[in-house]
N, C-alpha and C. Protein backbone atom coordinates (compact mmCIF):
# COMPACT_ATOMS: atom_id res chain seq x y z
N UNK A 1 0.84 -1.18 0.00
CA UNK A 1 0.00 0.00 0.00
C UNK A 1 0.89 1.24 0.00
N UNK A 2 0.41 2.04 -1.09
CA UNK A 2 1.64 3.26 -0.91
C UNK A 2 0.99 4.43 -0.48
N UNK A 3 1.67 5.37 0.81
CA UNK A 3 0.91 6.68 1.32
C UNK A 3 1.12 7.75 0.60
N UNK A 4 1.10 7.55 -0.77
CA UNK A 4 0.66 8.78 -1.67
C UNK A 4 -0.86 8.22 -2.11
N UNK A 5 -1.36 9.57 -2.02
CA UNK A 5 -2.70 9.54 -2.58
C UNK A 5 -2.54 9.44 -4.34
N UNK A 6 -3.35 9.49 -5.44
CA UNK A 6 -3.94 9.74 -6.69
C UNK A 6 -3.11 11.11 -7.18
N UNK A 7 -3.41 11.83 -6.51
CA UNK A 7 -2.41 13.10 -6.96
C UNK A 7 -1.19 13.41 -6.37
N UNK A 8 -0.58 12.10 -5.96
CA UNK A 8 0.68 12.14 -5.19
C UNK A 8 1.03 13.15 -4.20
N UNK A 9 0.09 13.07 -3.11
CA UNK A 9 0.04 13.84 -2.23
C UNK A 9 0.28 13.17 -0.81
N UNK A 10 0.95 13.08 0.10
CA UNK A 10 1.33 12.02 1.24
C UNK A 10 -0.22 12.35 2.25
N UNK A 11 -0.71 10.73 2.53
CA UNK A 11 -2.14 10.84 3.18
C UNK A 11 -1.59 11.12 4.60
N UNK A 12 -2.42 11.66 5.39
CA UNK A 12 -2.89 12.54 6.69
C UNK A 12 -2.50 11.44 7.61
N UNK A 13 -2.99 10.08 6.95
CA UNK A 13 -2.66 9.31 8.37
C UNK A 13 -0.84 8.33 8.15
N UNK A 14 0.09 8.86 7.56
CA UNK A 14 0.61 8.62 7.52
C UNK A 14 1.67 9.85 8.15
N UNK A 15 1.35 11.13 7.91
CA UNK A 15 2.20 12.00 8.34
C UNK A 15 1.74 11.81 10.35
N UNK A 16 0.25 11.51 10.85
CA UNK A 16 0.47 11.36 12.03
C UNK A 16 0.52 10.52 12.91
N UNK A 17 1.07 9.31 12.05
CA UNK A 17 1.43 8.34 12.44
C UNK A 17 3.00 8.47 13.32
N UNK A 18 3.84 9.46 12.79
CA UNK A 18 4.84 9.55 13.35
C UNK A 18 4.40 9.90 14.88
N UNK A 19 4.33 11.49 15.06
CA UNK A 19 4.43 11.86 16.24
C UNK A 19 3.36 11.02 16.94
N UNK A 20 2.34 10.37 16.90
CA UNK A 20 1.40 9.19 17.43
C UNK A 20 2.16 8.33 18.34
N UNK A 21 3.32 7.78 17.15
CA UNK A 21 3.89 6.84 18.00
C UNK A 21 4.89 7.04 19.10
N UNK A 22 5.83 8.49 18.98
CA UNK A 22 6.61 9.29 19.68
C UNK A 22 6.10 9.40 21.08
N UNK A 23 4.36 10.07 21.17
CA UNK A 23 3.80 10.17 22.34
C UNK A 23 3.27 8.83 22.48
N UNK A 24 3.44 7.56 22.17
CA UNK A 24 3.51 6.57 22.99
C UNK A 24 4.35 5.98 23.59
N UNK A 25 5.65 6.01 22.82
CA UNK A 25 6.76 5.94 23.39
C UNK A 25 7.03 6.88 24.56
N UNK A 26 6.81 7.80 24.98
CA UNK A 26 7.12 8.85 25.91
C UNK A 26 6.48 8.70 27.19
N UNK A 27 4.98 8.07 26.75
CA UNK A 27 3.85 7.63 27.69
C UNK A 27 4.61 6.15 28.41
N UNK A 28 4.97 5.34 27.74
CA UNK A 28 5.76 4.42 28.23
C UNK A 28 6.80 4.66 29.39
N UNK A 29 7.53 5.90 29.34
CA UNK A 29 8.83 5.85 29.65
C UNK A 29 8.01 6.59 31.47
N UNK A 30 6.75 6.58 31.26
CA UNK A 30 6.18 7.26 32.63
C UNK A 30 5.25 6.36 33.38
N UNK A 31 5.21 5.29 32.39
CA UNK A 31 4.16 3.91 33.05
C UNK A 31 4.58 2.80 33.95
N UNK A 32 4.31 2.15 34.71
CA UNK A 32 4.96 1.12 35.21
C UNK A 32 4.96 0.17 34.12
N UNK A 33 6.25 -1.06 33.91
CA UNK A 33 6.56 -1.85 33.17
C UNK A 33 4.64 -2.83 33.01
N UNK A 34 4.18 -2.90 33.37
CA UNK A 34 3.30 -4.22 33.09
C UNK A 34 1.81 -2.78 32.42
N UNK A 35 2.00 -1.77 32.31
CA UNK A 35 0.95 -0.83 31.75
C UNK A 35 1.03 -0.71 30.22
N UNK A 36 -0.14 -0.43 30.07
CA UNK A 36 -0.28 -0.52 28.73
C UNK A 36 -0.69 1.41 28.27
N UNK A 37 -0.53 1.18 26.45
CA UNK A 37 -0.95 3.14 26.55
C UNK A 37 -1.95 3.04 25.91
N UNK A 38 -2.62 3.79 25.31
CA UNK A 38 -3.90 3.75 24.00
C UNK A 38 -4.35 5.46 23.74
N UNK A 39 -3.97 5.38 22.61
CA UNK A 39 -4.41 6.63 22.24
C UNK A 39 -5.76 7.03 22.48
N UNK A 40 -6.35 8.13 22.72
CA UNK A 40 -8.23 8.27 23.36
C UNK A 40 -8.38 8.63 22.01
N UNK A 41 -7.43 9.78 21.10
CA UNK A 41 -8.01 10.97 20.27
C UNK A 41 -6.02 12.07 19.88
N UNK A 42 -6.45 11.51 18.58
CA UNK A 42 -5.01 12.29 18.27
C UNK A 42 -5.84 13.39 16.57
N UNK A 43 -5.55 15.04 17.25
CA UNK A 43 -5.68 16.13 16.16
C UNK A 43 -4.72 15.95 15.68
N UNK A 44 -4.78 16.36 13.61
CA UNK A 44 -3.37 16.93 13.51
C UNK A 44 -4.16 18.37 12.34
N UNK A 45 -3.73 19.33 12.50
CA UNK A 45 -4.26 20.64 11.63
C UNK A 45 -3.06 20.48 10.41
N UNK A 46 -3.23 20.20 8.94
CA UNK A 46 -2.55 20.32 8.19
C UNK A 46 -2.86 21.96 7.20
N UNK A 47 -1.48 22.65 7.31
CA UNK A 47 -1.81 23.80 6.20
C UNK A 47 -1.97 23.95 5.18
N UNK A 48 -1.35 22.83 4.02
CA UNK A 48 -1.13 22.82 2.85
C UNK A 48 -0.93 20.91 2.47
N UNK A 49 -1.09 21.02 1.53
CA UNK A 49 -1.03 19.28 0.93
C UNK A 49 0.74 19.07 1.06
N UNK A 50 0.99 18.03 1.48
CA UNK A 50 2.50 17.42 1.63
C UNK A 50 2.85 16.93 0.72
N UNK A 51 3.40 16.78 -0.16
CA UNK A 51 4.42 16.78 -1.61
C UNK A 51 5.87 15.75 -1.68
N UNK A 52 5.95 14.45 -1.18
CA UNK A 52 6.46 13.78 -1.23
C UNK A 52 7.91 14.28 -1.80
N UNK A 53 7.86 14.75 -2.71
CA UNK A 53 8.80 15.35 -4.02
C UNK A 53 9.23 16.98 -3.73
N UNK A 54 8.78 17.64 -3.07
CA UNK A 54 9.02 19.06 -3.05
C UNK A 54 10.22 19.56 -2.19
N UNK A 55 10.64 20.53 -2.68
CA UNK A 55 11.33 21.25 -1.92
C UNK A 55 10.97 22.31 -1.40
């Protein structure tokens, strides 16, 4: 499956997939070892379409 859209544009849930997983990792590092994390609700406000290719 590739995260460019049709007009080669990188999809939404791929750009917040990163920091998603960052704040689970971080959530970890404050949990006791046998806890688990789960996201409730993750925003992300995009300004402009992401361009795989652009500079």
């Amino acid at each position: 499956m590739s995260m460019c859209s049709i007009g080669h544009s990188v999809r939404q849930g791929a750009i917040t997939t990163a920091p998603d997983t960052a704040y689970d990792d971080a959530a970890f590092t404050l949990m006791p070892a046998v806890a688990e994390v789960l996201t409730i609700e993750v925003k992300t406000n995009l300004l402009a379409p992401a361009r795989p290719d652009s500079s």
